[in-house]
N, C-alpha and C. Protein backbone atom coordinates (compact mmCIF):
# COMPACT_ATOMS: atom_id res chain seq x y z
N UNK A 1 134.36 138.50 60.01
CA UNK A 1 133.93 137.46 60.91
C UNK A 1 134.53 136.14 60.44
N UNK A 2 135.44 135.65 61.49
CA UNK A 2 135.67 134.00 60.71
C UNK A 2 134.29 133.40 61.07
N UNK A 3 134.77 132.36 60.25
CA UNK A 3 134.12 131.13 60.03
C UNK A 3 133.45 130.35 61.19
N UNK A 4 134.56 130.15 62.18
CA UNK A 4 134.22 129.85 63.97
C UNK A 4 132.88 130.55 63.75
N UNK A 5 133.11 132.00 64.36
CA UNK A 5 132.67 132.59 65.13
C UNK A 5 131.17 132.85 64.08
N UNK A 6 131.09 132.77 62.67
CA UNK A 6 130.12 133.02 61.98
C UNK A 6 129.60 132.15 62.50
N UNK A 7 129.88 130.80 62.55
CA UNK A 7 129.47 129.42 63.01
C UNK A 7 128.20 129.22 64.44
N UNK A 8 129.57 130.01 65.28
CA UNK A 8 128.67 130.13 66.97
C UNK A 8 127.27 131.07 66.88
N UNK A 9 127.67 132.29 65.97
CA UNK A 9 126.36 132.86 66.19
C UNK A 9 125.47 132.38 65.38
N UNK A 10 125.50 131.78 64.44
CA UNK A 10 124.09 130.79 63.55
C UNK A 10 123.52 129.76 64.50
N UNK A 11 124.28 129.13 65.77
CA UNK A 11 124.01 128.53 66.57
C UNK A 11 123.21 129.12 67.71
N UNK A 12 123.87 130.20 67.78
CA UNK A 12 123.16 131.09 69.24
C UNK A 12 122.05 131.72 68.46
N UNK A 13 121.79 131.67 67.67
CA UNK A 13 120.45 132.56 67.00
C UNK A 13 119.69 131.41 66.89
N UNK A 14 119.84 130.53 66.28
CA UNK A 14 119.09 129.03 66.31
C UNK A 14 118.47 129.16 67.91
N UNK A 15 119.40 128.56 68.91
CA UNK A 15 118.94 128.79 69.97
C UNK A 15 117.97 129.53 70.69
N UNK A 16 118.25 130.72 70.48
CA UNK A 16 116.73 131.67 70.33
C UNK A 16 115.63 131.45 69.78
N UNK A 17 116.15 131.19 68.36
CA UNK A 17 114.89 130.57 68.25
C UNK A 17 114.12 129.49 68.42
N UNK A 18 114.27 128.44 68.73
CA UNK A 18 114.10 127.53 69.48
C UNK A 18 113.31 127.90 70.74
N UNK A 19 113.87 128.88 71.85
CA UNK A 19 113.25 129.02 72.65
C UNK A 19 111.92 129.77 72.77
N UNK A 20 111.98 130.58 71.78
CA UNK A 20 110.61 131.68 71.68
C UNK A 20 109.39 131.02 71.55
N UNK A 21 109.25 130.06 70.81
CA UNK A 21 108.08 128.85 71.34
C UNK A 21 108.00 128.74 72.85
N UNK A 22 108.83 128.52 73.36
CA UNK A 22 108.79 127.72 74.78
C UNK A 22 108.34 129.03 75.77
N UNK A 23 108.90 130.12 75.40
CA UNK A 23 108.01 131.57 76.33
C UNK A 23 106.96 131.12 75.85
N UNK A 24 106.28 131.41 74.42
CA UNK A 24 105.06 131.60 74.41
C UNK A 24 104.12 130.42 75.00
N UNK A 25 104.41 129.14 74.93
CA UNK A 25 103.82 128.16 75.33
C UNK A 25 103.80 128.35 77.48
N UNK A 26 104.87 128.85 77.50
CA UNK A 26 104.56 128.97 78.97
C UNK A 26 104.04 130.68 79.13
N UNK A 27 104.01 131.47 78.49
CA UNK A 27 102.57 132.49 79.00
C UNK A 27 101.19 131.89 78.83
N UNK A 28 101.27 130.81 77.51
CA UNK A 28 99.38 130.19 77.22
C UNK A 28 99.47 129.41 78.61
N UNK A 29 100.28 128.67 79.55
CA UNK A 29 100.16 127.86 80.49
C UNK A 29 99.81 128.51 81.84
N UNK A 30 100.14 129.72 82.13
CA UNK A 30 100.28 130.59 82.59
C UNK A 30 98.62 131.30 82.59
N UNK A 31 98.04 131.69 81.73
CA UNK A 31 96.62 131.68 81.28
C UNK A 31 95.70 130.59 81.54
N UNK A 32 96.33 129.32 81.93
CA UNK A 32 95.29 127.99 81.90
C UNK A 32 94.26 128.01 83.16
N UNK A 33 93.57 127.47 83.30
CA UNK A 33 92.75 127.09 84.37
C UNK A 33 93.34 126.67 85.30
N UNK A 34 92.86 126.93 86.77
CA UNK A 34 93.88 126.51 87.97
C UNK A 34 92.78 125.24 88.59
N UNK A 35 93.33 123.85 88.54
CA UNK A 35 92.65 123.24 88.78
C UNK A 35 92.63 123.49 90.75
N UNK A 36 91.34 123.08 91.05
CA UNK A 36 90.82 123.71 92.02
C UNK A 36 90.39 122.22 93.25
N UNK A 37 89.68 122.05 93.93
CA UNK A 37 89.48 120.50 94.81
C UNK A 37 87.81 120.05 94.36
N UNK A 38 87.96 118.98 94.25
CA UNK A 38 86.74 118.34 94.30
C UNK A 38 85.62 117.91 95.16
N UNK A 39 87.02 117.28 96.35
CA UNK A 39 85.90 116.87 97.35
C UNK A 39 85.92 118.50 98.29
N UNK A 40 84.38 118.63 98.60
CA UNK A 40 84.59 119.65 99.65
C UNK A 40 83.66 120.04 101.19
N UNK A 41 83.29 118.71 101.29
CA UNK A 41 83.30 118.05 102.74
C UNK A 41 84.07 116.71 103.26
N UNK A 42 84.02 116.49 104.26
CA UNK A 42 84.39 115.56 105.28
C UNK A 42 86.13 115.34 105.00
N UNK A 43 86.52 116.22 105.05
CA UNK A 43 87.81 116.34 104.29
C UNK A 43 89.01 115.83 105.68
N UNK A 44 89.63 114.56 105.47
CA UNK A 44 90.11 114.21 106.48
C UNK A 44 92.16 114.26 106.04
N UNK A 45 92.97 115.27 106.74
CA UNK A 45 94.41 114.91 106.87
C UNK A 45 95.18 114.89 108.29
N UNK A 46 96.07 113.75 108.20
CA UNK A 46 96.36 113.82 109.39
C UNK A 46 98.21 113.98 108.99
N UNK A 47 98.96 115.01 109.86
CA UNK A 47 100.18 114.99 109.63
C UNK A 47 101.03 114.81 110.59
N UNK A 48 102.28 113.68 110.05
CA UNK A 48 102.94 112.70 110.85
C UNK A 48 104.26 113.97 110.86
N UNK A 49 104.61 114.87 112.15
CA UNK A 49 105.82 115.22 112.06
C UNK A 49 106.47 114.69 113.55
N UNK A 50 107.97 114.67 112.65
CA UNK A 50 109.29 114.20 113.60
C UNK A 50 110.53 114.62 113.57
N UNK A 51 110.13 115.57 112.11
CA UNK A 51 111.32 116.01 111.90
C UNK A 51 111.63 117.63 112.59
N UNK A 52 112.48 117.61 113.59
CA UNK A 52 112.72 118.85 114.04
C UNK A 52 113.36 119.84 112.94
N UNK A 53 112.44 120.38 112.17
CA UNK A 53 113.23 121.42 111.43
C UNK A 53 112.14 123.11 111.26
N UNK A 54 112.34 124.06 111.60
CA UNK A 54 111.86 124.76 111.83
C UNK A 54 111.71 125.89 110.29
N UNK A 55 109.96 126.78 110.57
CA UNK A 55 110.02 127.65 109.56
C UNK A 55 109.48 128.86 109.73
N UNK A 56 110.00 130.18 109.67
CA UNK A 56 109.94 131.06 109.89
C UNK A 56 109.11 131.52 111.37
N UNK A 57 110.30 130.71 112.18
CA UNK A 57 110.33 130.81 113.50
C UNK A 57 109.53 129.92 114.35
N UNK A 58 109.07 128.99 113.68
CA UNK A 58 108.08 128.34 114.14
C UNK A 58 108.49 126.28 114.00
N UNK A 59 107.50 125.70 114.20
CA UNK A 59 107.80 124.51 113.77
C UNK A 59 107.45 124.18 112.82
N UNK A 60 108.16 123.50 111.14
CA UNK A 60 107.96 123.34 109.82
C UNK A 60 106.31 122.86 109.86
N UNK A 61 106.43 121.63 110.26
CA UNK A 61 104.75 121.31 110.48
C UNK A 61 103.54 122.17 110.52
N UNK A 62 103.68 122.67 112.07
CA UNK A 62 103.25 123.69 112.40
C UNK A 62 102.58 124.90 111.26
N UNK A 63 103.62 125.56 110.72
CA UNK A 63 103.63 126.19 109.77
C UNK A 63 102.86 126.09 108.73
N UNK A 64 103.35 124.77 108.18
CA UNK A 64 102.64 124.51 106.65
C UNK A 64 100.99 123.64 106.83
N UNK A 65 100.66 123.35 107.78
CA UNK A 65 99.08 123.11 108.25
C UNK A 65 98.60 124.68 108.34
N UNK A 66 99.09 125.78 109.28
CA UNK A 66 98.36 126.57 109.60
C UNK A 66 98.47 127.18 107.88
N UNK A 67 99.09 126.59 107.00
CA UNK A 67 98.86 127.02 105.32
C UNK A 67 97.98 126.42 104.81
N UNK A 68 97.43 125.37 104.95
CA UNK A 68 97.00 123.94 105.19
C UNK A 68 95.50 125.06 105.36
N UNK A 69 94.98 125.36 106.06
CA UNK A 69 94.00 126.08 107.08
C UNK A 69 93.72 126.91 105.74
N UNK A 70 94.55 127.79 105.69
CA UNK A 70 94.57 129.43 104.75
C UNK A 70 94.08 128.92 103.29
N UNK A 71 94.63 127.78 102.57
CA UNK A 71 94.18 127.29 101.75
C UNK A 71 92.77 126.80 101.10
N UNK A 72 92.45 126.01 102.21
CA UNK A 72 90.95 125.53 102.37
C UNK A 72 89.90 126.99 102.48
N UNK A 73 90.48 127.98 103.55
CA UNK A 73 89.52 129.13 103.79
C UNK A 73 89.32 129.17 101.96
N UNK A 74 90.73 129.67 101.70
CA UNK A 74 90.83 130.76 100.15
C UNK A 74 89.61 129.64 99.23
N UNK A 75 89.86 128.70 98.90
CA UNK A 75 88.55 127.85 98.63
C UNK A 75 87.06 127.78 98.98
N UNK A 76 86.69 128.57 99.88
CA UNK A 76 85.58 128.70 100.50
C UNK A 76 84.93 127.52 101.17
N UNK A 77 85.98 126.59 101.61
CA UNK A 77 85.72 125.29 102.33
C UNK A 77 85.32 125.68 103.77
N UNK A 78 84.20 125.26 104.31
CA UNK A 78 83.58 125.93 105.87
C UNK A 78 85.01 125.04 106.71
N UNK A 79 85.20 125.96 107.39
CA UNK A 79 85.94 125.01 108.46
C UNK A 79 85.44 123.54 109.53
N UNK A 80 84.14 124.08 109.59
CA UNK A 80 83.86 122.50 109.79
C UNK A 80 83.70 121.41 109.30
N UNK A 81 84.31 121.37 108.06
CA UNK A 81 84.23 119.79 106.92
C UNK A 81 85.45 119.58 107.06
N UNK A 82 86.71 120.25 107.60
CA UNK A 82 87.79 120.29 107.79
C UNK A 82 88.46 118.88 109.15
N UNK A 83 88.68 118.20 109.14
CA UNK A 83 88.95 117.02 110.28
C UNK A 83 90.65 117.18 110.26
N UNK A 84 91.41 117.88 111.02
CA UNK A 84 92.72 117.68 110.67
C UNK A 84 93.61 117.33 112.04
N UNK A 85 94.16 116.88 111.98
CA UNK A 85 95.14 115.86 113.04
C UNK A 85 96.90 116.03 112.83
N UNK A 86 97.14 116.38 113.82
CA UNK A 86 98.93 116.32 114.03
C UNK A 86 99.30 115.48 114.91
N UNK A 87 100.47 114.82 114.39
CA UNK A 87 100.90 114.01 115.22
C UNK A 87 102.07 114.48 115.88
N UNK A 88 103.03 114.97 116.32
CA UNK A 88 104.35 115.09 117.13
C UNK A 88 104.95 113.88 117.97
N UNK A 89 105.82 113.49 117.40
CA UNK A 89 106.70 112.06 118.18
C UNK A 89 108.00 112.88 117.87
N UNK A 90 109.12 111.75 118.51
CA UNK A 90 110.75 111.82 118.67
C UNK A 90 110.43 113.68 118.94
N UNK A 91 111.74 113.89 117.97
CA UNK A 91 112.79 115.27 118.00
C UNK A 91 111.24 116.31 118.45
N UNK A 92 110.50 116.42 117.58
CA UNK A 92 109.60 117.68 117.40
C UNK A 92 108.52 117.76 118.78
N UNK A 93 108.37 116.44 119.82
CA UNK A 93 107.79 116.70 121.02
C UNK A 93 107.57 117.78 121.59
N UNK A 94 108.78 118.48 121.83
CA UNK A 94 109.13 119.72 123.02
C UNK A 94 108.71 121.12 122.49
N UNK A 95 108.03 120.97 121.11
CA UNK A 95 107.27 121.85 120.43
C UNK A 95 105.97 122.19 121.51
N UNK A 96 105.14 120.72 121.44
CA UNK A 96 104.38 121.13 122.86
C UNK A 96 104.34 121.73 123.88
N UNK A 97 105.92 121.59 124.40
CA UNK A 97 105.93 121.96 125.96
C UNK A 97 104.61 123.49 126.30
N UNK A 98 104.55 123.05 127.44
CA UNK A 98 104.43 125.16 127.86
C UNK A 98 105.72 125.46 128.50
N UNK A 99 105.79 126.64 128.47
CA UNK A 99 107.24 127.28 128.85
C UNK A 99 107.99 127.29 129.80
N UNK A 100 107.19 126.93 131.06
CA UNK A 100 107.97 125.97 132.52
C UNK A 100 108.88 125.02 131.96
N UNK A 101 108.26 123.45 131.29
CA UNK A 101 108.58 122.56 130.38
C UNK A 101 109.63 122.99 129.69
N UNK A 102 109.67 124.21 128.79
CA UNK A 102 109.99 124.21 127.54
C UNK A 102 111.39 124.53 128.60
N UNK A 103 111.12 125.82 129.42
CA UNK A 103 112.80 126.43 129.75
C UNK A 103 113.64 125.18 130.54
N UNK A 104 112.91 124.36 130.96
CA UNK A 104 113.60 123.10 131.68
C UNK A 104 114.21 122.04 130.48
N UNK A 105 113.50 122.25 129.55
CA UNK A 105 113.76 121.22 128.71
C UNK A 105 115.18 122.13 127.78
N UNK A 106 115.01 123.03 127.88
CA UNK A 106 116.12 123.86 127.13
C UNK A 106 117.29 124.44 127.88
N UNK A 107 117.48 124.29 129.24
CA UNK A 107 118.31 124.48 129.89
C UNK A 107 118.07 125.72 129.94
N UNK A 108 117.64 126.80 129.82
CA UNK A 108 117.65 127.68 129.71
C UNK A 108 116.64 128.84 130.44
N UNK A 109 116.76 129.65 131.44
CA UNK A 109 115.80 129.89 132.17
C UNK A 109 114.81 131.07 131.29
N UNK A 110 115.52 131.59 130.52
CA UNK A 110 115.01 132.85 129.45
C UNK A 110 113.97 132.16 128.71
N UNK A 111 114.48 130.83 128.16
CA UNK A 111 113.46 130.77 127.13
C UNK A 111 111.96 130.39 127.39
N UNK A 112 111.41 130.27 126.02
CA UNK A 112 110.16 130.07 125.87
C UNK A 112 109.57 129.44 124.37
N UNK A 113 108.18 129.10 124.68
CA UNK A 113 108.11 127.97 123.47
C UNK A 113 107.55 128.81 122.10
N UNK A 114 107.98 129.21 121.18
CA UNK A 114 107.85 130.10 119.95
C UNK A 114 106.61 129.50 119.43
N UNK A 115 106.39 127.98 119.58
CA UNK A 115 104.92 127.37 118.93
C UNK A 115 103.72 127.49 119.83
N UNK A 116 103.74 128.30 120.66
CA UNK A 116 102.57 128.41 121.83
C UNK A 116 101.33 129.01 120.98
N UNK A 117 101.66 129.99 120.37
CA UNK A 117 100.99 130.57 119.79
C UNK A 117 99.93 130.27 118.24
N UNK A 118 100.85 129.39 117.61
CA UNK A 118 100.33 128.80 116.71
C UNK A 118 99.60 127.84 117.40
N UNK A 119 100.19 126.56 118.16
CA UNK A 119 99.64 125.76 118.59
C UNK A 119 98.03 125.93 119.23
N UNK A 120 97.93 126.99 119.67
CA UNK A 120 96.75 128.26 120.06
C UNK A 120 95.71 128.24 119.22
N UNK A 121 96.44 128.67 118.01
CA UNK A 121 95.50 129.05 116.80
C UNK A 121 94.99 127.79 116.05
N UNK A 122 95.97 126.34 115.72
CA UNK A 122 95.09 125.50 115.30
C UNK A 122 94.11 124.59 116.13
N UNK A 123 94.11 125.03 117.47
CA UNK A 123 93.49 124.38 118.53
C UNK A 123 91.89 124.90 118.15
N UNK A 124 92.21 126.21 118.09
CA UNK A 124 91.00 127.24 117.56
C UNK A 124 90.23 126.92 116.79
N UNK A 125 91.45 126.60 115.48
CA UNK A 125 90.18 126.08 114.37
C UNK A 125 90.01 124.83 114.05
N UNK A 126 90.07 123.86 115.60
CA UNK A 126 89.67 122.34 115.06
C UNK A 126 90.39 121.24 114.63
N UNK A 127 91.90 122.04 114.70
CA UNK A 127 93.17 120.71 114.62
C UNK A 127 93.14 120.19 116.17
N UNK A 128 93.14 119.14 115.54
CA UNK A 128 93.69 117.56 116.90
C UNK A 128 95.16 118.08 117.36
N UNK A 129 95.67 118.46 117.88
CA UNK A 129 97.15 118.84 117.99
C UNK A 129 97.86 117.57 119.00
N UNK A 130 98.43 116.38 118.43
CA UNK A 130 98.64 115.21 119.33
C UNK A 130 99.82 115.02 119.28
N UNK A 131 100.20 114.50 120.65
CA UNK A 131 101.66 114.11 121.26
C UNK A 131 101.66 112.74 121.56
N UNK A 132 102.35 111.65 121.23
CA UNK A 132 103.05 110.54 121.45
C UNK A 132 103.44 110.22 122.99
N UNK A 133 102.54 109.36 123.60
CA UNK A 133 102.58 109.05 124.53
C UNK A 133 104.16 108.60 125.27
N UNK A 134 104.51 108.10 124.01
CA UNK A 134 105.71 106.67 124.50
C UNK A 134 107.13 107.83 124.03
N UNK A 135 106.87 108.85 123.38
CA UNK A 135 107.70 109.76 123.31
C UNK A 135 108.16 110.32 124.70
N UNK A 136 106.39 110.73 125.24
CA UNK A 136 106.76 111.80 126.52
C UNK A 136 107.11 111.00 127.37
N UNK A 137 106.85 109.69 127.70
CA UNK A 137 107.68 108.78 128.79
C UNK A 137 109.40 108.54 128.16
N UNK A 138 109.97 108.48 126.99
CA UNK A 138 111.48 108.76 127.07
C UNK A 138 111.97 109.80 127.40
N UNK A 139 111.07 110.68 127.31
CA UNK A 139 111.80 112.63 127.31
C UNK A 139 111.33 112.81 129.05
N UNK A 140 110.63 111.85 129.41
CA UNK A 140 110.38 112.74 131.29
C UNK A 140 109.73 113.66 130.91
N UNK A 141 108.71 113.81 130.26
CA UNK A 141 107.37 115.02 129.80
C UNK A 141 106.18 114.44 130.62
N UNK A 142 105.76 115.13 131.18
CA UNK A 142 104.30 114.77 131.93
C UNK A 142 102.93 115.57 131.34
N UNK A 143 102.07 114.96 131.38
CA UNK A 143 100.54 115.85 130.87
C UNK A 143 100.88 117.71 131.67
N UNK A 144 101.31 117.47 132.81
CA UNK A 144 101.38 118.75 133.23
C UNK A 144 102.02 119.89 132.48
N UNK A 145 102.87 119.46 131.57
CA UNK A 145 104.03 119.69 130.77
C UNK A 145 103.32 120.39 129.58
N UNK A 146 102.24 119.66 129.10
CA UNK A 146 102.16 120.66 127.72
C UNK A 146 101.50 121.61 127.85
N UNK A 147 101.17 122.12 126.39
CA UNK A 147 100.59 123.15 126.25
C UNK A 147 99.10 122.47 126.58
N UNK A 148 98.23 123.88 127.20
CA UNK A 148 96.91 123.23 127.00
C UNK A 148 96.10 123.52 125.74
N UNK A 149 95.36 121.82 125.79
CA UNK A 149 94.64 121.62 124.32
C UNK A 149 94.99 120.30 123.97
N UNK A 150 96.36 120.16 124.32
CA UNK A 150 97.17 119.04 123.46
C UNK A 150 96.79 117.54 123.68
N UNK A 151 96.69 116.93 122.76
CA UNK A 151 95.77 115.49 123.05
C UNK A 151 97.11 114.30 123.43
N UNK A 152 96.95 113.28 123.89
CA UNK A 152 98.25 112.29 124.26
C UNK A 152 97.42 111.05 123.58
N UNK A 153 98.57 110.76 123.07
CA UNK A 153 97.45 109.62 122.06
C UNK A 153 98.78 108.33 122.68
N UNK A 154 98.13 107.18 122.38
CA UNK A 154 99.25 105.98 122.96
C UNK A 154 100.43 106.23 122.33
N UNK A 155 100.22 106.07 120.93
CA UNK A 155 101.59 106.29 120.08
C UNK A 155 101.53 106.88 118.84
N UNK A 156 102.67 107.29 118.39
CA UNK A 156 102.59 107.88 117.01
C UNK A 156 101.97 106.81 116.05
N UNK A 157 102.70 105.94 116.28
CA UNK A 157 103.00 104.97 114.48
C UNK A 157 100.68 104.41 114.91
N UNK A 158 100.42 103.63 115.87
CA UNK A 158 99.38 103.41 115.86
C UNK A 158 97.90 104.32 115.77
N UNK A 159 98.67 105.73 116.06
CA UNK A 159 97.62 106.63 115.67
C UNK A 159 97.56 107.00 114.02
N UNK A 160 98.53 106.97 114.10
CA UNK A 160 98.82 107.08 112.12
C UNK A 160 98.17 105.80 111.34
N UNK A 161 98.57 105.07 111.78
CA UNK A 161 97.65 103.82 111.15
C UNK A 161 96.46 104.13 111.03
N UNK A 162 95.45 103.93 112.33
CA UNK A 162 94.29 104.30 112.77
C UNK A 162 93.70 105.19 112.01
N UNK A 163 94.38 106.57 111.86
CA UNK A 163 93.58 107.72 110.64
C UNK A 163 93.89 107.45 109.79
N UNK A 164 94.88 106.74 109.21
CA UNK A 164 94.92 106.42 107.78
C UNK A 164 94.30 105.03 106.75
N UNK A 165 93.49 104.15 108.09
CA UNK A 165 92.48 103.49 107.71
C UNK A 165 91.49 103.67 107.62
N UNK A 166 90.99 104.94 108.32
CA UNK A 166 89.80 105.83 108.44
C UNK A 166 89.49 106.94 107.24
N UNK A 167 90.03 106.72 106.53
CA UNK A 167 90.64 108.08 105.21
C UNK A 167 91.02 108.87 105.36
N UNK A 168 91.67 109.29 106.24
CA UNK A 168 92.76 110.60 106.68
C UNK A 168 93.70 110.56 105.48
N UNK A 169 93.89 111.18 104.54
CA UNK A 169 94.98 111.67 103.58
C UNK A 169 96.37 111.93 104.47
N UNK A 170 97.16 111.51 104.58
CA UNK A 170 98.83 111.72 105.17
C UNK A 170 99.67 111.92 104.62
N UNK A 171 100.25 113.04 105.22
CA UNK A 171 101.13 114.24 104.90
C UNK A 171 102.19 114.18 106.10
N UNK A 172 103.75 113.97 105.63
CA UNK A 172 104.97 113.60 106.58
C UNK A 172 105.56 114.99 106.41
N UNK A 173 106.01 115.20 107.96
CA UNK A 173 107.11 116.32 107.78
C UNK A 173 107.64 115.81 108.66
């Protein structure tokens, strides 16, 4: 063995060892207590989405509230201490549509709105599901247009204010 190479492996063994602390410290972390929620009534979030980006077929928002939901259950939080609010402005509007709406809005006579269904389900359990008034007057969206359930609030930015002076916790997608 030269010298080099005697060299590199006193280094690469160092290295190892070095790290074998750092497994064991992350299996004891791994073992720790999972900190859990404190407050567990009147629990207020309201979430500001605009960003059209979609998740596993659905709308990102959408999605990660109805996780939002699953979370609180797994906690044994009653769903009625639960106060939760969506907002939809700009790009993510046409999430609302119903599917008359939606295939007009998509050019497309086939399609249909993939968030009907969710939108369904957090209606169910007590989400505000709200659309931006001043949105649906740029897009030519009429109340007739959405899904039913869906609330029309004047505007995004002033409804966001509004719950977030009220203690609504806010959450952007």
């Amino acid at each position: 063995m030269t010298r080099q190479t005697s060299l590199l492996f006193c280094l690469l063994l160092g290295c190892l060892s070095a790290a074998a602390p750092l497994t064991s410290a992350a299996a004891q972390s791994q073992q720790a207590d999972i900190i859990g929620v404190q407050k567990r009534t009147d629990i207020k979030v309201v979430y500001d989405d605009k960003d059209d980006v979609w998740e596993a077929g659905i709308g990102k928002g959408l999605y990660y509230l109805r996780g939002l939901l699953e979370s609180y259950k797994s906690l044994g939080i009653p769903q009625n201490q639960l106060h939760i609010s969506i907002v939809l402005h700009g790009p993510t509007a046409y999430w609302l549509l119903n599917d008359q709406a939606y295939r007009r809005d998509k050019k497309d006579p086939f399609a249909y709105n993939p968030n009907s269904q969710v939108v369904a389900e957090l209606l169910q359990h007590g989400v505000s599901v709200e659309i931006c008034n001043v949105t649906m007057r740029a897009k030519g969206f009429t109340p007739e247009d959405l899904l039913p359930g869906v609330v029309i609030v004047h505007d995004a930015y002033t409804r966001l204010i509004d719950l977030q002076q009220r203690g609504y916790a806010y959450i952007r997608f």
